[in-house]
C-alpha atoms as a PDB file:
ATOM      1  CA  UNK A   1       7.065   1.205   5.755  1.00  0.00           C
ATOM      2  CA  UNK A   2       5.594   4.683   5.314  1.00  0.00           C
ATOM      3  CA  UNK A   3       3.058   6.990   6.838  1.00  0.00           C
ATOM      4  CA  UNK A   4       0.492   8.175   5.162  1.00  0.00           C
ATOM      5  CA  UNK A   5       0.303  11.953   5.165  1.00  0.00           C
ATOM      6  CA  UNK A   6      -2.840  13.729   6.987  1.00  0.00           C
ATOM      7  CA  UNK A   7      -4.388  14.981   4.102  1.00  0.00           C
ATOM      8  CA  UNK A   8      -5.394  11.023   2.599  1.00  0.00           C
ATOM      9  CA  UNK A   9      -8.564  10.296   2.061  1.00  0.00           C
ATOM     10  CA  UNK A  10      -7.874   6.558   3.093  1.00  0.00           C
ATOM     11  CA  UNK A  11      -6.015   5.783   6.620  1.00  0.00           C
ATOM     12  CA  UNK A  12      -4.363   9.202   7.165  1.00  0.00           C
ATOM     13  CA  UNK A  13      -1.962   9.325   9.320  1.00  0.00           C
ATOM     14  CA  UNK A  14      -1.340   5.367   9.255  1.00  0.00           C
ATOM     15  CA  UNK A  15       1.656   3.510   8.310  1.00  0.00           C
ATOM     16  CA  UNK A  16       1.528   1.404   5.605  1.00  0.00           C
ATOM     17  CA  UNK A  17       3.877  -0.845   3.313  1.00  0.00           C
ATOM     18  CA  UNK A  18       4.313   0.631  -0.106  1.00  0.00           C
ATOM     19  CA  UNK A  19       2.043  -0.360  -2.507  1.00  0.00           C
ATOM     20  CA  UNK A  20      -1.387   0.783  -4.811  1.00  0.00           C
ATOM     21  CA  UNK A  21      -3.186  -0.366  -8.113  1.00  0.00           C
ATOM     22  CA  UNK A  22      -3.021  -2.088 -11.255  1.00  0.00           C
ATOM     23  CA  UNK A  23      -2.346   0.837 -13.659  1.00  0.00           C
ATOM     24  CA  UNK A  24      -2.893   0.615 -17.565  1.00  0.00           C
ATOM     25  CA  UNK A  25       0.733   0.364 -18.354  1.00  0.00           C
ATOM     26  CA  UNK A  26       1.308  -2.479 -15.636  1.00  0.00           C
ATOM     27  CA  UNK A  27      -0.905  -4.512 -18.130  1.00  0.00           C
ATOM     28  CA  UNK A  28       1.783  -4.393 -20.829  1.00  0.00           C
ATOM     29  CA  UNK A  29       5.029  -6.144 -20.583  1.00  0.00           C
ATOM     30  CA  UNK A  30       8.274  -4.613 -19.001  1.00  0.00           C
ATOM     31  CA  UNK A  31      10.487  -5.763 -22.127  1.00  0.00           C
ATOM     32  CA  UNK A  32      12.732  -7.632 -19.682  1.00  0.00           C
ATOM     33  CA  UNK A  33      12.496 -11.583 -19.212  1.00  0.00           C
ATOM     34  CA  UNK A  34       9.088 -11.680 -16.533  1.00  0.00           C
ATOM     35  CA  UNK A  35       9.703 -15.002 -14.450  1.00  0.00           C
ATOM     36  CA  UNK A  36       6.990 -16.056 -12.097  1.00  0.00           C
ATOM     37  CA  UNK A  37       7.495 -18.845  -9.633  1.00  0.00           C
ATOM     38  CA  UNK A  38       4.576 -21.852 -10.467  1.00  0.00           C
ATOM     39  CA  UNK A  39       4.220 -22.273  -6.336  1.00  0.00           C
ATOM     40  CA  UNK A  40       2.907 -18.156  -6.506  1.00  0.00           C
ATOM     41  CA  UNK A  41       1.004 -18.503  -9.549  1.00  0.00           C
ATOM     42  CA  UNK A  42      -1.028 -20.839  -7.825  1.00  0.00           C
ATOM     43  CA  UNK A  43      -1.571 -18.981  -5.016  1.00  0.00           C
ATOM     44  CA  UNK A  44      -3.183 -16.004  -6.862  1.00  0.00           C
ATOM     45  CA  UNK A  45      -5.351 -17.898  -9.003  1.00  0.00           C
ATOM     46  CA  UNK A  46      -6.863 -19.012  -5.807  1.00  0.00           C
ATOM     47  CA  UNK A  47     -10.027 -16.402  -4.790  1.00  0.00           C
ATOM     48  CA  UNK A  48     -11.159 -15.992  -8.744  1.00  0.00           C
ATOM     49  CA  UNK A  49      -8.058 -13.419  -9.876  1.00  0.00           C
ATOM     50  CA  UNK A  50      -9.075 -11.516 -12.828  1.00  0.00           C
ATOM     51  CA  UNK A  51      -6.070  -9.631 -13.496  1.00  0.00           C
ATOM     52  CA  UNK A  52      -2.855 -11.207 -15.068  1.00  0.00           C
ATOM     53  CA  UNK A  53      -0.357 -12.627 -11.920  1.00  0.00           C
ATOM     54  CA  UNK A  54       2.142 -10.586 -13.966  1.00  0.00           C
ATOM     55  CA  UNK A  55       0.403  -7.495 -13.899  1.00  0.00           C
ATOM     56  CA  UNK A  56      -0.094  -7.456 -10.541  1.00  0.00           C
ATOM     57  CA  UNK A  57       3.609  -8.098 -10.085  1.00  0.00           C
ATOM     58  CA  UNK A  58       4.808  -5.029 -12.444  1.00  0.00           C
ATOM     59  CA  UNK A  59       2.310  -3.303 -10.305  1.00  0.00           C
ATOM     60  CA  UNK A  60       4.029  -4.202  -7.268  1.00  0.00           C
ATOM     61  CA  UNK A  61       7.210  -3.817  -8.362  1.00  0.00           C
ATOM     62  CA  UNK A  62       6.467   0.015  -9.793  1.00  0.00           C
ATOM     63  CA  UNK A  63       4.585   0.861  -7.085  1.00  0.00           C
ATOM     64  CA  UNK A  64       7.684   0.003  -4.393  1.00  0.00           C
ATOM     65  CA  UNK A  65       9.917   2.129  -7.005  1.00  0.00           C
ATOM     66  CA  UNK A  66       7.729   4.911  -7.212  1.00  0.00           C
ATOM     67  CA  UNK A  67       7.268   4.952  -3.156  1.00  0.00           C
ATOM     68  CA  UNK A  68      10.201   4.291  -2.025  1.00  0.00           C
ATOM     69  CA  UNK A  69      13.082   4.898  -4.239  1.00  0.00           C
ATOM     70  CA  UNK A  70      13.612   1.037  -4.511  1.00  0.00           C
ATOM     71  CA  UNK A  71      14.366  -1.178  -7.296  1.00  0.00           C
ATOM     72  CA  UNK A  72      13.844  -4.945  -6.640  1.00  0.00           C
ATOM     73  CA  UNK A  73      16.282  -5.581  -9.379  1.00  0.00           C
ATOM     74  CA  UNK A  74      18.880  -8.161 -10.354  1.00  0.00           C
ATOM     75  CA  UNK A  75      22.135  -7.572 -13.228  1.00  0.00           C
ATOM     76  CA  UNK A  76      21.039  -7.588 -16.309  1.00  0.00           C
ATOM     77  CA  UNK A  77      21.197 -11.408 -18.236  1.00  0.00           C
ATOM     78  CA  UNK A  78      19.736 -10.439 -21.814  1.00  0.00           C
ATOM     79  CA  UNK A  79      18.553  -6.868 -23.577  1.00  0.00           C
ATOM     80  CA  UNK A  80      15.162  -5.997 -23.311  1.00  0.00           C
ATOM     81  CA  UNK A  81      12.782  -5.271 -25.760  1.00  0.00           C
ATOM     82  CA  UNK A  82      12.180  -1.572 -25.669  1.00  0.00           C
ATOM     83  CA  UNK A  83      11.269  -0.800 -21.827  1.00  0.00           C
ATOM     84  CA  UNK A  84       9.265   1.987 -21.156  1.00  0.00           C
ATOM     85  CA  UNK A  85       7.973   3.977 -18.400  1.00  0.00           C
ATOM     86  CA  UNK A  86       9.803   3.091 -14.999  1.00  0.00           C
ATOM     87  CA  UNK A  87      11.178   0.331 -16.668  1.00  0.00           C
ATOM     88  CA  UNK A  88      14.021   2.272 -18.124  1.00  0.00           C
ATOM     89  CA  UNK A  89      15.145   3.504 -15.107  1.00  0.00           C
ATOM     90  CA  UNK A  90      16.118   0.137 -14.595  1.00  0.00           C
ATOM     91  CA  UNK A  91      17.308  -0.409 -17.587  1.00  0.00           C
ATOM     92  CA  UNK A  92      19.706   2.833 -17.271  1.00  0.00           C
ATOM     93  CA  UNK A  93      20.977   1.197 -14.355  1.00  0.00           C
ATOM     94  CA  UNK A  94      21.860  -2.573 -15.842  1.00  0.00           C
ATOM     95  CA  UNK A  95      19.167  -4.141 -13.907  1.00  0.00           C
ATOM     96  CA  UNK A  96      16.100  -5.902 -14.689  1.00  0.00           C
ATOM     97  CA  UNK A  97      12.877  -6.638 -12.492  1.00  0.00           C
ATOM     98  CA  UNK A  98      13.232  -9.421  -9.651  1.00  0.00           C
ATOM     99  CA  UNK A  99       9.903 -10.870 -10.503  1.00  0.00           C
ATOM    100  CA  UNK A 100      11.554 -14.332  -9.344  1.00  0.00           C
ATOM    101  CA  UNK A 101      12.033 -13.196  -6.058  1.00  0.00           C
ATOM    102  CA  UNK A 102       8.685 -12.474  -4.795  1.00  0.00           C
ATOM    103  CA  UNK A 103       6.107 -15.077  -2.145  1.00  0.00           C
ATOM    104  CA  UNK A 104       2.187 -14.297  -1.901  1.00  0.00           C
ATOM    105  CA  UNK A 105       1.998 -13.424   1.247  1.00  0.00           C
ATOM    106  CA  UNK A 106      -1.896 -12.575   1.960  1.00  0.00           C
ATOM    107  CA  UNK A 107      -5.000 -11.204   0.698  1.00  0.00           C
ATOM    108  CA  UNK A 108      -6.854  -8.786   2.462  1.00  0.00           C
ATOM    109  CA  UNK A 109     -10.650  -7.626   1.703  1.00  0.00           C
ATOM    110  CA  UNK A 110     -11.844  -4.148   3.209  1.00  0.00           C
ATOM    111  CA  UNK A 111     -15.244  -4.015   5.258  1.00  0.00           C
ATOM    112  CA  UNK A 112     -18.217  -3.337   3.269  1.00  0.00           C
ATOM    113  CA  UNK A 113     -18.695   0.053   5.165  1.00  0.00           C
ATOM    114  CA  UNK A 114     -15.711   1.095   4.013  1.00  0.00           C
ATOM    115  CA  UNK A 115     -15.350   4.450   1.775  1.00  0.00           C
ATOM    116  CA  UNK A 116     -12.994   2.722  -0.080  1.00  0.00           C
ATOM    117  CA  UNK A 117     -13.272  -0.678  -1.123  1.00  0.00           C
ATOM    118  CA  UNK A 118      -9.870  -2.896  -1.890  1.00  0.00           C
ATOM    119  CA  UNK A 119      -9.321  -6.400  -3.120  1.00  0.00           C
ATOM    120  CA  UNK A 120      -5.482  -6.492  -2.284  1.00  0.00           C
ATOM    121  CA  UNK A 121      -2.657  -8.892  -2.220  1.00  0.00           C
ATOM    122  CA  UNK A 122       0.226  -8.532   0.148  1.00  0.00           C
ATOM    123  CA  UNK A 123       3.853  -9.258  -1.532  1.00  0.00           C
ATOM    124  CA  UNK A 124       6.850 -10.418  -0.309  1.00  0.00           C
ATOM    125  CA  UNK A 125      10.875 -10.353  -0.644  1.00  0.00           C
ATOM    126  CA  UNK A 126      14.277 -10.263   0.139  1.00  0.00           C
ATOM    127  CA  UNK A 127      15.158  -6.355   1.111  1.00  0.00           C
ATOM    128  CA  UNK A 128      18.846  -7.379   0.059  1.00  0.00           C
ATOM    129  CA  UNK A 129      17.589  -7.337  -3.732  1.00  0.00           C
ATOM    130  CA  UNK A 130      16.779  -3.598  -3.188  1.00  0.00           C
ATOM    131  CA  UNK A 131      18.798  -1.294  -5.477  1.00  0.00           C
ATOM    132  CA  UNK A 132      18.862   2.821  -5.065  1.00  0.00           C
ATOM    133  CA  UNK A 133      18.068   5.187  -2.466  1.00  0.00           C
ATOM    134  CA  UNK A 134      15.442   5.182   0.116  1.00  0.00           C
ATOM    135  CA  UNK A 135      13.514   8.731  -1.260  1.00  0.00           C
ATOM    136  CA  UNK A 136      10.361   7.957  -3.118  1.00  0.00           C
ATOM    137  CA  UNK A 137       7.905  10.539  -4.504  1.00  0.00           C
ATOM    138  CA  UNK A 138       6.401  12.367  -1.025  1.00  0.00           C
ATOM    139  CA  UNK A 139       2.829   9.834  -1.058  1.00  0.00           C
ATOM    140  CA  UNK A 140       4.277   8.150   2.032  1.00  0.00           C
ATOM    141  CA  UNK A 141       6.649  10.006   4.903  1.00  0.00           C
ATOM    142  CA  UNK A 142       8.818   9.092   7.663  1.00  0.00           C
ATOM    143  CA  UNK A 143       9.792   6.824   5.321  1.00  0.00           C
ATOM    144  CA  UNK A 144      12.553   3.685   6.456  1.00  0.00           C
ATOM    145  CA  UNK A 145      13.480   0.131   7.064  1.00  0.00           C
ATOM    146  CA  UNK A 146      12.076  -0.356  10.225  1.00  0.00           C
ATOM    147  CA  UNK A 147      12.675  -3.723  13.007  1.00  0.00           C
ATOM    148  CA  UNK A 148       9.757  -5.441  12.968  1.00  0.00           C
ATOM    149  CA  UNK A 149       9.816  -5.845  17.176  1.00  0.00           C
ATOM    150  CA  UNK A 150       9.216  -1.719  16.852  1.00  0.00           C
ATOM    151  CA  UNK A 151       6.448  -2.146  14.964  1.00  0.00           C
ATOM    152  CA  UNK A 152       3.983  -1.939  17.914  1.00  0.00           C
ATOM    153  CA  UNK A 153       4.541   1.289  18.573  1.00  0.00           C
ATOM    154  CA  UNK A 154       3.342   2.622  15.350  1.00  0.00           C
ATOM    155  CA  UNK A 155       0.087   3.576  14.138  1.00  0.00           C
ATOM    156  CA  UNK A 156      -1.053   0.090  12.052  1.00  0.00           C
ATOM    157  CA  UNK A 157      -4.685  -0.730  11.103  1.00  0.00           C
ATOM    158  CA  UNK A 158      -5.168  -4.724  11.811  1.00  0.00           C
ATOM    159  CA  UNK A 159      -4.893  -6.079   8.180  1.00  0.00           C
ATOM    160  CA  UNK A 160      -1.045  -4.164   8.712  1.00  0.00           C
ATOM    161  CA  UNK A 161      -0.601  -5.966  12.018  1.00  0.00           C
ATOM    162  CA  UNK A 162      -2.025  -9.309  10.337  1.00  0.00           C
ATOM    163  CA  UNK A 163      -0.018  -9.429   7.596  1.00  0.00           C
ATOM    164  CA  UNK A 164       3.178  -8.063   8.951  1.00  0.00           C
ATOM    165  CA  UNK A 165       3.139 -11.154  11.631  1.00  0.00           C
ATOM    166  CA  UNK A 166       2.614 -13.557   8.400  1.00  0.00           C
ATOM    167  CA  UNK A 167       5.379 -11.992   6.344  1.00  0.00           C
ATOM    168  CA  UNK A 168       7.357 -12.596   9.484  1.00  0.00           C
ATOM    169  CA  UNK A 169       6.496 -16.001   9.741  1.00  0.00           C
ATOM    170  CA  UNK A 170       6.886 -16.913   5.776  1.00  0.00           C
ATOM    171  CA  UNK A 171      10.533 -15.435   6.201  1.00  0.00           C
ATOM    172  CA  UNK A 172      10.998 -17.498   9.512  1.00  0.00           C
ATOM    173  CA  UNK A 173      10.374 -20.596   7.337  1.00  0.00           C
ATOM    174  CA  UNK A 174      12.496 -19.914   4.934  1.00  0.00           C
ATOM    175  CA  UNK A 175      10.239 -20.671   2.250  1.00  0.00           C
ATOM    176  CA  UNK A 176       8.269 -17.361   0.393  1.00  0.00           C
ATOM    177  CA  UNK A 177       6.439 -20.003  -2.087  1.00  0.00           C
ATOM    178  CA  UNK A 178       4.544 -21.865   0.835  1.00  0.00           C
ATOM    179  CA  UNK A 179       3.111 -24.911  -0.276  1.00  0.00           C
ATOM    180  CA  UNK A 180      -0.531 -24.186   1.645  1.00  0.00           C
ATOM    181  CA  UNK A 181      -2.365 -21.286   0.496  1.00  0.00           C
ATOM    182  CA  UNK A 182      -2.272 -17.918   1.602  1.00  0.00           C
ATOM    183  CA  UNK A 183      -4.882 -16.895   3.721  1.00  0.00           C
ATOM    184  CA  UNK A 184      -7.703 -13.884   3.245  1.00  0.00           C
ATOM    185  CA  UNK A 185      -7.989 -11.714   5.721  1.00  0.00           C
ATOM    186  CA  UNK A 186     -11.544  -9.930   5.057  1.00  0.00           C
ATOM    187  CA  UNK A 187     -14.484  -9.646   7.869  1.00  0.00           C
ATOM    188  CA  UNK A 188     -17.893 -10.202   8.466  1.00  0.00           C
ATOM    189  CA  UNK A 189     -19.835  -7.357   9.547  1.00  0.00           C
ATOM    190  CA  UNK A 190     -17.663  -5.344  11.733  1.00  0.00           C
ATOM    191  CA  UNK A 191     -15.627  -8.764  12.880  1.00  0.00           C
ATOM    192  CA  UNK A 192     -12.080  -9.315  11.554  1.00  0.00           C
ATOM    193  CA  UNK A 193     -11.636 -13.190  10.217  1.00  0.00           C
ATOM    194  CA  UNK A 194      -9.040 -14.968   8.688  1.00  0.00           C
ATOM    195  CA  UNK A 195      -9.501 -17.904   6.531  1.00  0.00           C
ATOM    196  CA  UNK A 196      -6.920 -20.211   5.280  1.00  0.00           C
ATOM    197  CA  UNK A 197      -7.788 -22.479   3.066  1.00  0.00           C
END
């Protein structure tokens, strides 16, 4: 996780886990082999998803890069097909994008009074698959790998706290392709609620 530097517009000063939008590019494929596990297909097309489960996955995947200096990579198996943008950075390394490796872990929908208004879906998987250095490009500081029992010390908003204690529990289990669904966590007026479904 990262802070958020003061001069955000959105949650300054609050720590966050790396992440952001669907850009253009994430709509186009990476060139590697893009494997996505049926179990977390099924979990996304819950909640009427419009954008391709693979998008959102290169989006994920580029974001954590760009962020954090991490790769979730594996060895190459087969050539691409002409990567470009971050994807050759992988590439120049002999990796490829872990797309196998990643659970649903939550959806989260911002209040309606909210400046900013976010649709999001909370990823999750196995730090050990993380290739490079822990730098990223300056949007989030006091950047590490943090014990999640420190956690409450931090400045979190309560989607954070909410899905930090699910991605602890998926990991518990053992299992990041749950078999129920993954629950929203959106609210009603000013009221947090969580509905899993």
């Amino acid at each position: 996780m990262g802070r958020r530097h003061g001069r955000a517009k959105f949650l300054p000063d609050i720590y966050v886990f790396p992440g952001g939008r669907v850009e253009p590019d994430d709509r186009t494929p990476t060139g590697f082999r893009e494997r996505l596990e049926p179990q977390f297909l099924q979990g996304l097309r819950r909640g009427g998803l419009r954008t391709d489960p693979t998008a959102l996955l290169r989006a994920a995947i580029r974001e954590t890069y760009e962020e954090t200096g991490l790769m979730l990579a594996a060895g190459l198996e087969d050539e691409p097909a002409e990567p470009t943008g971050v994807w050759r950075d992988f590439h120049g390394r002999g990796l490829r994008p872990r797309f196998e490796e990643i659970g649903f872990v939550a959806r989260a929908i911002t209040p309606r009074g909210s400046h900013r208004r976010f649709n999001t879906r909370f990823f999750l998987a196995d730090g050990s698959y993380a290739a490079g250095e822990l730098t990223g490009d300056g949007e989030l500081e006091d950047l590490a790998w943090r014990p999640a029992a420190d956690m409450a010390r931090f400045n979190l908003v309560d989607v954070t706290e909410f899905v930090l204690a699910e991605a602890l529990t998926v990991w518990r289990d053992g299992n990041i392709w749950r078999d129920r669904p993954p629950p929203l966590f959106s609210y009603v007026g000013e009221s947090a609620r969580i509905r899993r479904d």
